[in-house]
PDB file of N, CA and C in Angstrom:
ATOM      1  N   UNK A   1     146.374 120.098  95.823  1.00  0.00           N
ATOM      2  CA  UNK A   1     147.193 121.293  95.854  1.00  0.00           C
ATOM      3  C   UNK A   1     146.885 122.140  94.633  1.00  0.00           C
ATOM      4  N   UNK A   2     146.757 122.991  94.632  1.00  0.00           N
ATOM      5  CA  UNK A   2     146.859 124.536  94.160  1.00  0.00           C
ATOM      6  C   UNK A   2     147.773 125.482  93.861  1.00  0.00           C
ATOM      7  N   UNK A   3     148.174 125.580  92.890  1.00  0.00           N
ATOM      8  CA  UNK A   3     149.377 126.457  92.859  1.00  0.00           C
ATOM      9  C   UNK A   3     150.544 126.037  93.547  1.00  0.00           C
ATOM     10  N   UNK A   4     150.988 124.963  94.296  1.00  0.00           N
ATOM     11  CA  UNK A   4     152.248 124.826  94.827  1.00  0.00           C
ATOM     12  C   UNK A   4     151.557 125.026  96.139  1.00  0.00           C
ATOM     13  N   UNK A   5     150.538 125.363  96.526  1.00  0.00           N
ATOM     14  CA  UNK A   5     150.115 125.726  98.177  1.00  0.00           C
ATOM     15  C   UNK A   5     148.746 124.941  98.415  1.00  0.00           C
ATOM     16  N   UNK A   6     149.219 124.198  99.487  1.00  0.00           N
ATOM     17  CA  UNK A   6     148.057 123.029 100.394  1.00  0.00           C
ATOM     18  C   UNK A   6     146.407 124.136 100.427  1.00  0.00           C
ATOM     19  N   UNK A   7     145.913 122.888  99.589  1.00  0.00           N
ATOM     20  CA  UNK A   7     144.299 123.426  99.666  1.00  0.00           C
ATOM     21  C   UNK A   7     143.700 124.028 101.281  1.00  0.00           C
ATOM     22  N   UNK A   8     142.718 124.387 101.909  1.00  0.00           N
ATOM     23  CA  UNK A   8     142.075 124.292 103.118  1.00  0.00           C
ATOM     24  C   UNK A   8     142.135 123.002 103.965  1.00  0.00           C
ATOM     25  N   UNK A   9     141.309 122.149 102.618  1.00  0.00           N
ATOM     26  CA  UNK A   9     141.422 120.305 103.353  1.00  0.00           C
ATOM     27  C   UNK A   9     142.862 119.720 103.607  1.00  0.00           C
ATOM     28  N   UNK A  10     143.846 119.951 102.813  1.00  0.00           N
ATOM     29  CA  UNK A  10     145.214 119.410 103.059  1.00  0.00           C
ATOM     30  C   UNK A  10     145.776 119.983 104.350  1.00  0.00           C
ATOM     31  N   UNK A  11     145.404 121.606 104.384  1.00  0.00           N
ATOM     32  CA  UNK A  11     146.773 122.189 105.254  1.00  0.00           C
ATOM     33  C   UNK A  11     145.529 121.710 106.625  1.00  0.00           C
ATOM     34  N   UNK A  12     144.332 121.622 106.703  1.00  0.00           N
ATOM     35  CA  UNK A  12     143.906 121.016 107.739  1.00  0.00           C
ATOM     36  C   UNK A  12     144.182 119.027 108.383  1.00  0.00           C
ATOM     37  N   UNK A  13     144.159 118.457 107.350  1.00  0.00           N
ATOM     38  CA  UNK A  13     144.925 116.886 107.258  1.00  0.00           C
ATOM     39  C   UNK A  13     146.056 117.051 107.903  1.00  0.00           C
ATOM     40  N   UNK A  14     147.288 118.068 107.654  1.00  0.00           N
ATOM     41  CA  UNK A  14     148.529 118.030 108.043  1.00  0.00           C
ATOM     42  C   UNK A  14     148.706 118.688 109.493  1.00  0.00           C
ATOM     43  N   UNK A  15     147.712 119.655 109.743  1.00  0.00           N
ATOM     44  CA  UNK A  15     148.010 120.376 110.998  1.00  0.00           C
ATOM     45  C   UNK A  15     147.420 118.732 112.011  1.00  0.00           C
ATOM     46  N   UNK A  16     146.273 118.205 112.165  1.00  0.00           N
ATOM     47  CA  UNK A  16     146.317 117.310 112.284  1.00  0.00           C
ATOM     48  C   UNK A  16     146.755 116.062 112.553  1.00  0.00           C
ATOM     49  N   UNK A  17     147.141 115.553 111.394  1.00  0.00           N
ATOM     50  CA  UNK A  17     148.674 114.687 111.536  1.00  0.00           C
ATOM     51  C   UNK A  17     149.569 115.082 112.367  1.00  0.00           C
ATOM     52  N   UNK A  18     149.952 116.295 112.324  1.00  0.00           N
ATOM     53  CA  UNK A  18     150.714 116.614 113.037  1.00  0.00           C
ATOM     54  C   UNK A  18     150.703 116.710 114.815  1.00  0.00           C
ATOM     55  N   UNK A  19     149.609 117.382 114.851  1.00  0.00           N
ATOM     56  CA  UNK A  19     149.487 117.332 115.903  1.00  0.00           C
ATOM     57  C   UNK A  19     148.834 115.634 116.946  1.00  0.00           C
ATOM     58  N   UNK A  20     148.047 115.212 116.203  1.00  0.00           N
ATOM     59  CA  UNK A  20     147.992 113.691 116.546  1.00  0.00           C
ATOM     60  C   UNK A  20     149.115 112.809 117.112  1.00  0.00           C
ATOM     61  N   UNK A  21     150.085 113.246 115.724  1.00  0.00           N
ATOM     62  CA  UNK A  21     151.640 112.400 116.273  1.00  0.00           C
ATOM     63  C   UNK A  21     152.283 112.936 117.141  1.00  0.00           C
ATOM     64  N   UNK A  22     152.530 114.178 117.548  1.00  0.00           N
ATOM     65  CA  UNK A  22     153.369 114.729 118.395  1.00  0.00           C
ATOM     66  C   UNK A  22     152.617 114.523 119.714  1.00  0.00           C
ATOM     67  N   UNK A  23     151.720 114.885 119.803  1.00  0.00           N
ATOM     68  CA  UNK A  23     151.358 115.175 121.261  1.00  0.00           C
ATOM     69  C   UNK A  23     150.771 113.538 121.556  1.00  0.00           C
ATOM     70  N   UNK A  24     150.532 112.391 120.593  1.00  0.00           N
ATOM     71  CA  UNK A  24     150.302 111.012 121.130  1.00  0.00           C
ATOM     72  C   UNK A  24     151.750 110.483 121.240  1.00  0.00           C
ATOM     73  N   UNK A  25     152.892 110.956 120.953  1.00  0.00           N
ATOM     74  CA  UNK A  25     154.452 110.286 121.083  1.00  0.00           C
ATOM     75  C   UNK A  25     154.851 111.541 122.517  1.00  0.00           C
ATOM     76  N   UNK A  26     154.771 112.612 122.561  1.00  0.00           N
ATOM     77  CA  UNK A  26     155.210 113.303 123.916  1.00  0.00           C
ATOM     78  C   UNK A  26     153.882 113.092 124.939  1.00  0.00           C
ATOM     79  N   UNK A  27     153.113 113.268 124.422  1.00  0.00           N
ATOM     80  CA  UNK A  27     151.819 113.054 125.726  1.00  0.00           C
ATOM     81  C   UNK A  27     151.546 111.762 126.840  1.00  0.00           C
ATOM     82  N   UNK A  28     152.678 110.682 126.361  1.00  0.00           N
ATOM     83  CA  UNK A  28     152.885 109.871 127.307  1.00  0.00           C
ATOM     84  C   UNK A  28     153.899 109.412 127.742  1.00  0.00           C
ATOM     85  N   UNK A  29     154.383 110.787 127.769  1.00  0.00           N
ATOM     86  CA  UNK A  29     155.858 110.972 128.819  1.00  0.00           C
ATOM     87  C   UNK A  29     156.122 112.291 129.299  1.00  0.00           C
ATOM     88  N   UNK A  30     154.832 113.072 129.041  1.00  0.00           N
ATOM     89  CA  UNK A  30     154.459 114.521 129.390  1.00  0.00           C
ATOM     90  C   UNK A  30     153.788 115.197 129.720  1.00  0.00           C
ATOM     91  N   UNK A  31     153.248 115.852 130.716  1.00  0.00           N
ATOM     92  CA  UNK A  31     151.900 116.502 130.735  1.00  0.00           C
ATOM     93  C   UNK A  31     151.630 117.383 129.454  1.00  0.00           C
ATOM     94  N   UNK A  32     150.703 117.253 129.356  1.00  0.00           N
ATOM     95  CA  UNK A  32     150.755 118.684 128.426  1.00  0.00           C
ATOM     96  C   UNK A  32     148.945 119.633 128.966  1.00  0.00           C
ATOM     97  N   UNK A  33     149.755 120.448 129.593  1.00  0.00           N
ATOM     98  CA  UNK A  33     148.687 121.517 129.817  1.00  0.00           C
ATOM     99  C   UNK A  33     147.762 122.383 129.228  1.00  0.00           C
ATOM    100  N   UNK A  34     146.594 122.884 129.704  1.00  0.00           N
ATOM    101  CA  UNK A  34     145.696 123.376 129.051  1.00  0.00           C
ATOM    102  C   UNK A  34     146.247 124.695 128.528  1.00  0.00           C
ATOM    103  N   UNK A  35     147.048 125.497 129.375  1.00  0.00           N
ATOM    104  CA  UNK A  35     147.990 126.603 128.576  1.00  0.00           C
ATOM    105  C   UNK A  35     149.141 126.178 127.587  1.00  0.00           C
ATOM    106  N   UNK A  36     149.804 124.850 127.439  1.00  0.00           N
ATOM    107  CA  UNK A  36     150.439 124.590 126.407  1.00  0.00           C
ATOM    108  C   UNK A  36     149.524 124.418 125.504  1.00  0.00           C
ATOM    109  N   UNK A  37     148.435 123.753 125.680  1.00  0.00           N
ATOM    110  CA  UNK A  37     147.256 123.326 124.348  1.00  0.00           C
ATOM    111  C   UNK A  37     146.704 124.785 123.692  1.00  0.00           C
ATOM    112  N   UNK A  38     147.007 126.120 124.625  1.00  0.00           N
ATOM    113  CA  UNK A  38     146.783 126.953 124.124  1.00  0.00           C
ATOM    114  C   UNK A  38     147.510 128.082 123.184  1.00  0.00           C
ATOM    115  N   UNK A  39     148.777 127.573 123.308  1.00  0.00           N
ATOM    116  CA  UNK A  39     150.027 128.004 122.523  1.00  0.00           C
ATOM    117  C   UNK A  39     149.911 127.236 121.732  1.00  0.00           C
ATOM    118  N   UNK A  40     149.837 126.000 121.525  1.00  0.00           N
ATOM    119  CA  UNK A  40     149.830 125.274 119.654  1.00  0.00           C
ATOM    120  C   UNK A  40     148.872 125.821 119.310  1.00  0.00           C
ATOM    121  N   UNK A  41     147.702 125.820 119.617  1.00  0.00           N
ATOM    122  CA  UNK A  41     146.185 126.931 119.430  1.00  0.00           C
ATOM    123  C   UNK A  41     146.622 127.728 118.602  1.00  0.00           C
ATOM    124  N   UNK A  42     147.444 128.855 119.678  1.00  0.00           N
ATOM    125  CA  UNK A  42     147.654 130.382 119.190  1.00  0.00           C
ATOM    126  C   UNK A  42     148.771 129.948 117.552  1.00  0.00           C
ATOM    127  N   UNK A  43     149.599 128.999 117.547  1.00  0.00           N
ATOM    128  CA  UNK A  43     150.516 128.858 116.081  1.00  0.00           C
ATOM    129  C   UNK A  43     149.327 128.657 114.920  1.00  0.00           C
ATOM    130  N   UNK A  44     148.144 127.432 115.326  1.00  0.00           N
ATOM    131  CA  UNK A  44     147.545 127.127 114.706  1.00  0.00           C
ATOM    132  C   UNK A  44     146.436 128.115 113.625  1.00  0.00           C
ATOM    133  N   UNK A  45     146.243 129.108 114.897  1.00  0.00           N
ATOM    134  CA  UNK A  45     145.387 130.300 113.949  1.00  0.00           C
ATOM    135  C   UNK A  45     146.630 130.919 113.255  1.00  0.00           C
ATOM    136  N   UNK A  46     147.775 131.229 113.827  1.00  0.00           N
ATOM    137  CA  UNK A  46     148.642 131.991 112.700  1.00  0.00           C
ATOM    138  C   UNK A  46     148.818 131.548 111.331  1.00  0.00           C
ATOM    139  N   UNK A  47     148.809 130.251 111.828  1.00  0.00           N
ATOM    140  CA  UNK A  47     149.217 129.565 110.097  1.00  0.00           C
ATOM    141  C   UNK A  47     147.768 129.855 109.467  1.00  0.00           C
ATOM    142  N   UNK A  48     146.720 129.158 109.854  1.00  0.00           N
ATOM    143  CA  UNK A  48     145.424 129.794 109.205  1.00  0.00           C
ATOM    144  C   UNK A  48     145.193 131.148 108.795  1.00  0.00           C
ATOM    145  N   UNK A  49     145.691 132.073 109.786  1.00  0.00           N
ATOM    146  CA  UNK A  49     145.556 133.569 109.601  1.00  0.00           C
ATOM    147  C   UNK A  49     146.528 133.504 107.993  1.00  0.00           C
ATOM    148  N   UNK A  50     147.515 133.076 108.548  1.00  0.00           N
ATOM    149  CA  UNK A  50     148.846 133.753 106.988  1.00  0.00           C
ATOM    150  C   UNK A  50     148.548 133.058 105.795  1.00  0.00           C
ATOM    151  N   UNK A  51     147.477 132.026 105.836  1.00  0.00           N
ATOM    152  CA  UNK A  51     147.415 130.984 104.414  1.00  0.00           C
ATOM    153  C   UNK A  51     145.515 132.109 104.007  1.00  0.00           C
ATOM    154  N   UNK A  52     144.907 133.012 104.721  1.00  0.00           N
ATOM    155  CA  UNK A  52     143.994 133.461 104.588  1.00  0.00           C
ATOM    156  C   UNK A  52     142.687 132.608 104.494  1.00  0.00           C
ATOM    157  N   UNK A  53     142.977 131.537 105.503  1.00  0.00           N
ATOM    158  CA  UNK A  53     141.926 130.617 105.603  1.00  0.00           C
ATOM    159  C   UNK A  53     140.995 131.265 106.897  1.00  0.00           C
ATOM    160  N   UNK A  54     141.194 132.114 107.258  1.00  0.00           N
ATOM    161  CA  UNK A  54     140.314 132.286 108.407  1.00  0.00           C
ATOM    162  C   UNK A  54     140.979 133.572 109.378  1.00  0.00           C
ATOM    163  N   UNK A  55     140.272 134.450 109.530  1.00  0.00           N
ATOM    164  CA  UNK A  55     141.015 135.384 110.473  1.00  0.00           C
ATOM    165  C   UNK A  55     140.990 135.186 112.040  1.00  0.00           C
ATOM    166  N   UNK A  56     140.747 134.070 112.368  1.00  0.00           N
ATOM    167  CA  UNK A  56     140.925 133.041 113.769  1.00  0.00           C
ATOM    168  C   UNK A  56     139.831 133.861 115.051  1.00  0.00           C
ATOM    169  N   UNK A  57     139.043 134.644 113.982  1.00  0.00           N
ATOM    170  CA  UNK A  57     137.778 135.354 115.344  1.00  0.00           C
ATOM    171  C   UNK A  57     136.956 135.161 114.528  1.00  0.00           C
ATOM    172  N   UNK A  58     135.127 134.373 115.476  1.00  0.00           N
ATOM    173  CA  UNK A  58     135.510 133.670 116.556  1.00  0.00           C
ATOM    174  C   UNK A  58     136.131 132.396 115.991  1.00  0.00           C
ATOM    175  N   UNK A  59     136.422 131.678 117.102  1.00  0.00           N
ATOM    176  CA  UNK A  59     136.877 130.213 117.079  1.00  0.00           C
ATOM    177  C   UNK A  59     136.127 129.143 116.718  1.00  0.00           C
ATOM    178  N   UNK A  60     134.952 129.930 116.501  1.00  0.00           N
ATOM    179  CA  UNK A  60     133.912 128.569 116.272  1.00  0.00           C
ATOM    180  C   UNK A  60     133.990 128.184 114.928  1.00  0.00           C
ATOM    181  N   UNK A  61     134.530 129.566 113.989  1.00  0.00           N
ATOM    182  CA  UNK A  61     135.009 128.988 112.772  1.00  0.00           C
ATOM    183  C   UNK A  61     136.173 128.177 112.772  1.00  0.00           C
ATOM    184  N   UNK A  62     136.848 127.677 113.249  1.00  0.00           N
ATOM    185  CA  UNK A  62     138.265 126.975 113.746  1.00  0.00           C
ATOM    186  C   UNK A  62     137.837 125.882 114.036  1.00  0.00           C
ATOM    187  N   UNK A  63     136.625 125.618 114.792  1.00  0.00           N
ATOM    188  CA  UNK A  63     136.265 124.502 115.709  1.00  0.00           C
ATOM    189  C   UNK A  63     135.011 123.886 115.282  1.00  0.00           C
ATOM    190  N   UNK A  64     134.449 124.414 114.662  1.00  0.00           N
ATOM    191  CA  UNK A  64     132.938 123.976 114.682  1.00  0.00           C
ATOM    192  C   UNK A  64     132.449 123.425 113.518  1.00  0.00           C
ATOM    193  N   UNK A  65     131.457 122.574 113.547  1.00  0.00           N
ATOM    194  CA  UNK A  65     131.588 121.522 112.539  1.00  0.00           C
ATOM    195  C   UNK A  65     131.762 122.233 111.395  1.00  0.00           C
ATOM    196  N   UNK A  66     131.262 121.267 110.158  1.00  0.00           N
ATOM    197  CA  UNK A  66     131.923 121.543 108.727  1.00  0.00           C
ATOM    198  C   UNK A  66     130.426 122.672 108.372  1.00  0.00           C
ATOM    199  N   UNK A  67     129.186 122.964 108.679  1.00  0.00           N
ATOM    200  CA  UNK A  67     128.549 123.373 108.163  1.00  0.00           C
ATOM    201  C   UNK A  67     128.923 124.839 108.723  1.00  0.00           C
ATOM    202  N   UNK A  68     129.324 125.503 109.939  1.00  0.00           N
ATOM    203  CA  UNK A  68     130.018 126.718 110.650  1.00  0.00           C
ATOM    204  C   UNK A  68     131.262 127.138 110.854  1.00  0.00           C
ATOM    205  N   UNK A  69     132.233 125.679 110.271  1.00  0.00           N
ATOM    206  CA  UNK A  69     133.558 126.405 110.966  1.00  0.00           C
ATOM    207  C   UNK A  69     134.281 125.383 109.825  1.00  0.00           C
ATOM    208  N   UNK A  70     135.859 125.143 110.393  1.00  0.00           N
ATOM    209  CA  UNK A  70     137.043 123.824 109.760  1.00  0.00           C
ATOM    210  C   UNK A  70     136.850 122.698 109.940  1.00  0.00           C
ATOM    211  N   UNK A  71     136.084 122.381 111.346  1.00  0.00           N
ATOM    212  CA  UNK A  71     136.021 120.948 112.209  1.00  0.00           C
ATOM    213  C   UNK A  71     137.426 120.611 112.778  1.00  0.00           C
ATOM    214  N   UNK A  72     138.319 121.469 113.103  1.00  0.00           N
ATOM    215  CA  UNK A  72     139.642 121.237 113.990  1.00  0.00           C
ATOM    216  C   UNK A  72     139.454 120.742 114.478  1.00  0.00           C
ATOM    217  N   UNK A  73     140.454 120.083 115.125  1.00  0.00           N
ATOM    218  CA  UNK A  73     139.739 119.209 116.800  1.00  0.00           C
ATOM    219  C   UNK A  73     141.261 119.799 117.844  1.00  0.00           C
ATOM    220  N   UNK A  74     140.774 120.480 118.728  1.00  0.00           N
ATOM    221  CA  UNK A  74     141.646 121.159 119.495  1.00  0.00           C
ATOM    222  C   UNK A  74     142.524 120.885 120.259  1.00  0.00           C
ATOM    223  N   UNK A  75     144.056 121.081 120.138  1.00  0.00           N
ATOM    224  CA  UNK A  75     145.211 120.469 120.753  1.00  0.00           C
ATOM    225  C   UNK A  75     145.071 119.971 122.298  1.00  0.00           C
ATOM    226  N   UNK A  76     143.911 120.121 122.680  1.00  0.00           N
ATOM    227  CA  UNK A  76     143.770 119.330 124.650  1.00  0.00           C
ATOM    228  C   UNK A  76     142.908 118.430 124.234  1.00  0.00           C
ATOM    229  N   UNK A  77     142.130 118.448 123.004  1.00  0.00           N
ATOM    230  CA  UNK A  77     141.322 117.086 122.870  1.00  0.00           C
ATOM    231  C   UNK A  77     142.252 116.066 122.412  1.00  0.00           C
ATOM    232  N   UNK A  78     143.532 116.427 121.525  1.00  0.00           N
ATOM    233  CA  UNK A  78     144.249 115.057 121.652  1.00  0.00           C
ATOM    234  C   UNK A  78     144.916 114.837 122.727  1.00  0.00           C
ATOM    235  N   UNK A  79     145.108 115.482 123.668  1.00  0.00           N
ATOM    236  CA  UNK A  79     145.949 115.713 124.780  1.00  0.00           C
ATOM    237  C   UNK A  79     145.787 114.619 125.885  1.00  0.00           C
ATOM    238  N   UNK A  80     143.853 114.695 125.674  1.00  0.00           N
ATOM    239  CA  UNK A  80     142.868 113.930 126.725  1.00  0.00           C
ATOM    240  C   UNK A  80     142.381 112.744 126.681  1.00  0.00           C
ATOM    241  N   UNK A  81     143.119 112.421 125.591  1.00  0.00           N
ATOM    242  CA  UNK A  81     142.479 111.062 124.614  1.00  0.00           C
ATOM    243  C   UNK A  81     143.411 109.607 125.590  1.00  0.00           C
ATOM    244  N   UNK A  82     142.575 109.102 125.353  1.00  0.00           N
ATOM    245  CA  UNK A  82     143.269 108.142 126.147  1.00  0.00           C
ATOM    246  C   UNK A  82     143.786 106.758 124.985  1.00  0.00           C
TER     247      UNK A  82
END
């Protein structure tokens, strides 16, 4: 941490975490759809957008490995995980 505010690597660890736990504790007692996976999506660039980690266009910076992008791994890939 930095100033009181989660580095790039942290606030990416936590979105993460987060999303890992939630959607592996509701995802097997829930569908969760490719348009819901696209609404945590859409929160996910906001928070990136407002911490000025990324202005969320394109996505490949969001998604794509560490040498082009964050390396996110996208709310339907935990969705799909078995």
């Amino acid at each position: 941490m930095t100033g009181g505010l989660l580095s790039e690597e942290h606030t990416a660890k936590t979105i993460s975490l987060a999303l890992s736990g939630i959607i592996g504790y509701y995802g097997r007692a829930a569908i969760i759809t490719w348009e819901d996976a696209v609404k945590i999506e859409e929160a996910r660039v906001e928070v990136l957008r407002s911490k000025g980690i990324t202005n969320g266009k394109p996505r490949a910076a969001i998604y794509g490995d560490r040498q082009s992008g964050l390396q996110h791994e996208h709310a339907y890939a935990y969705a799909t995980r078995d």
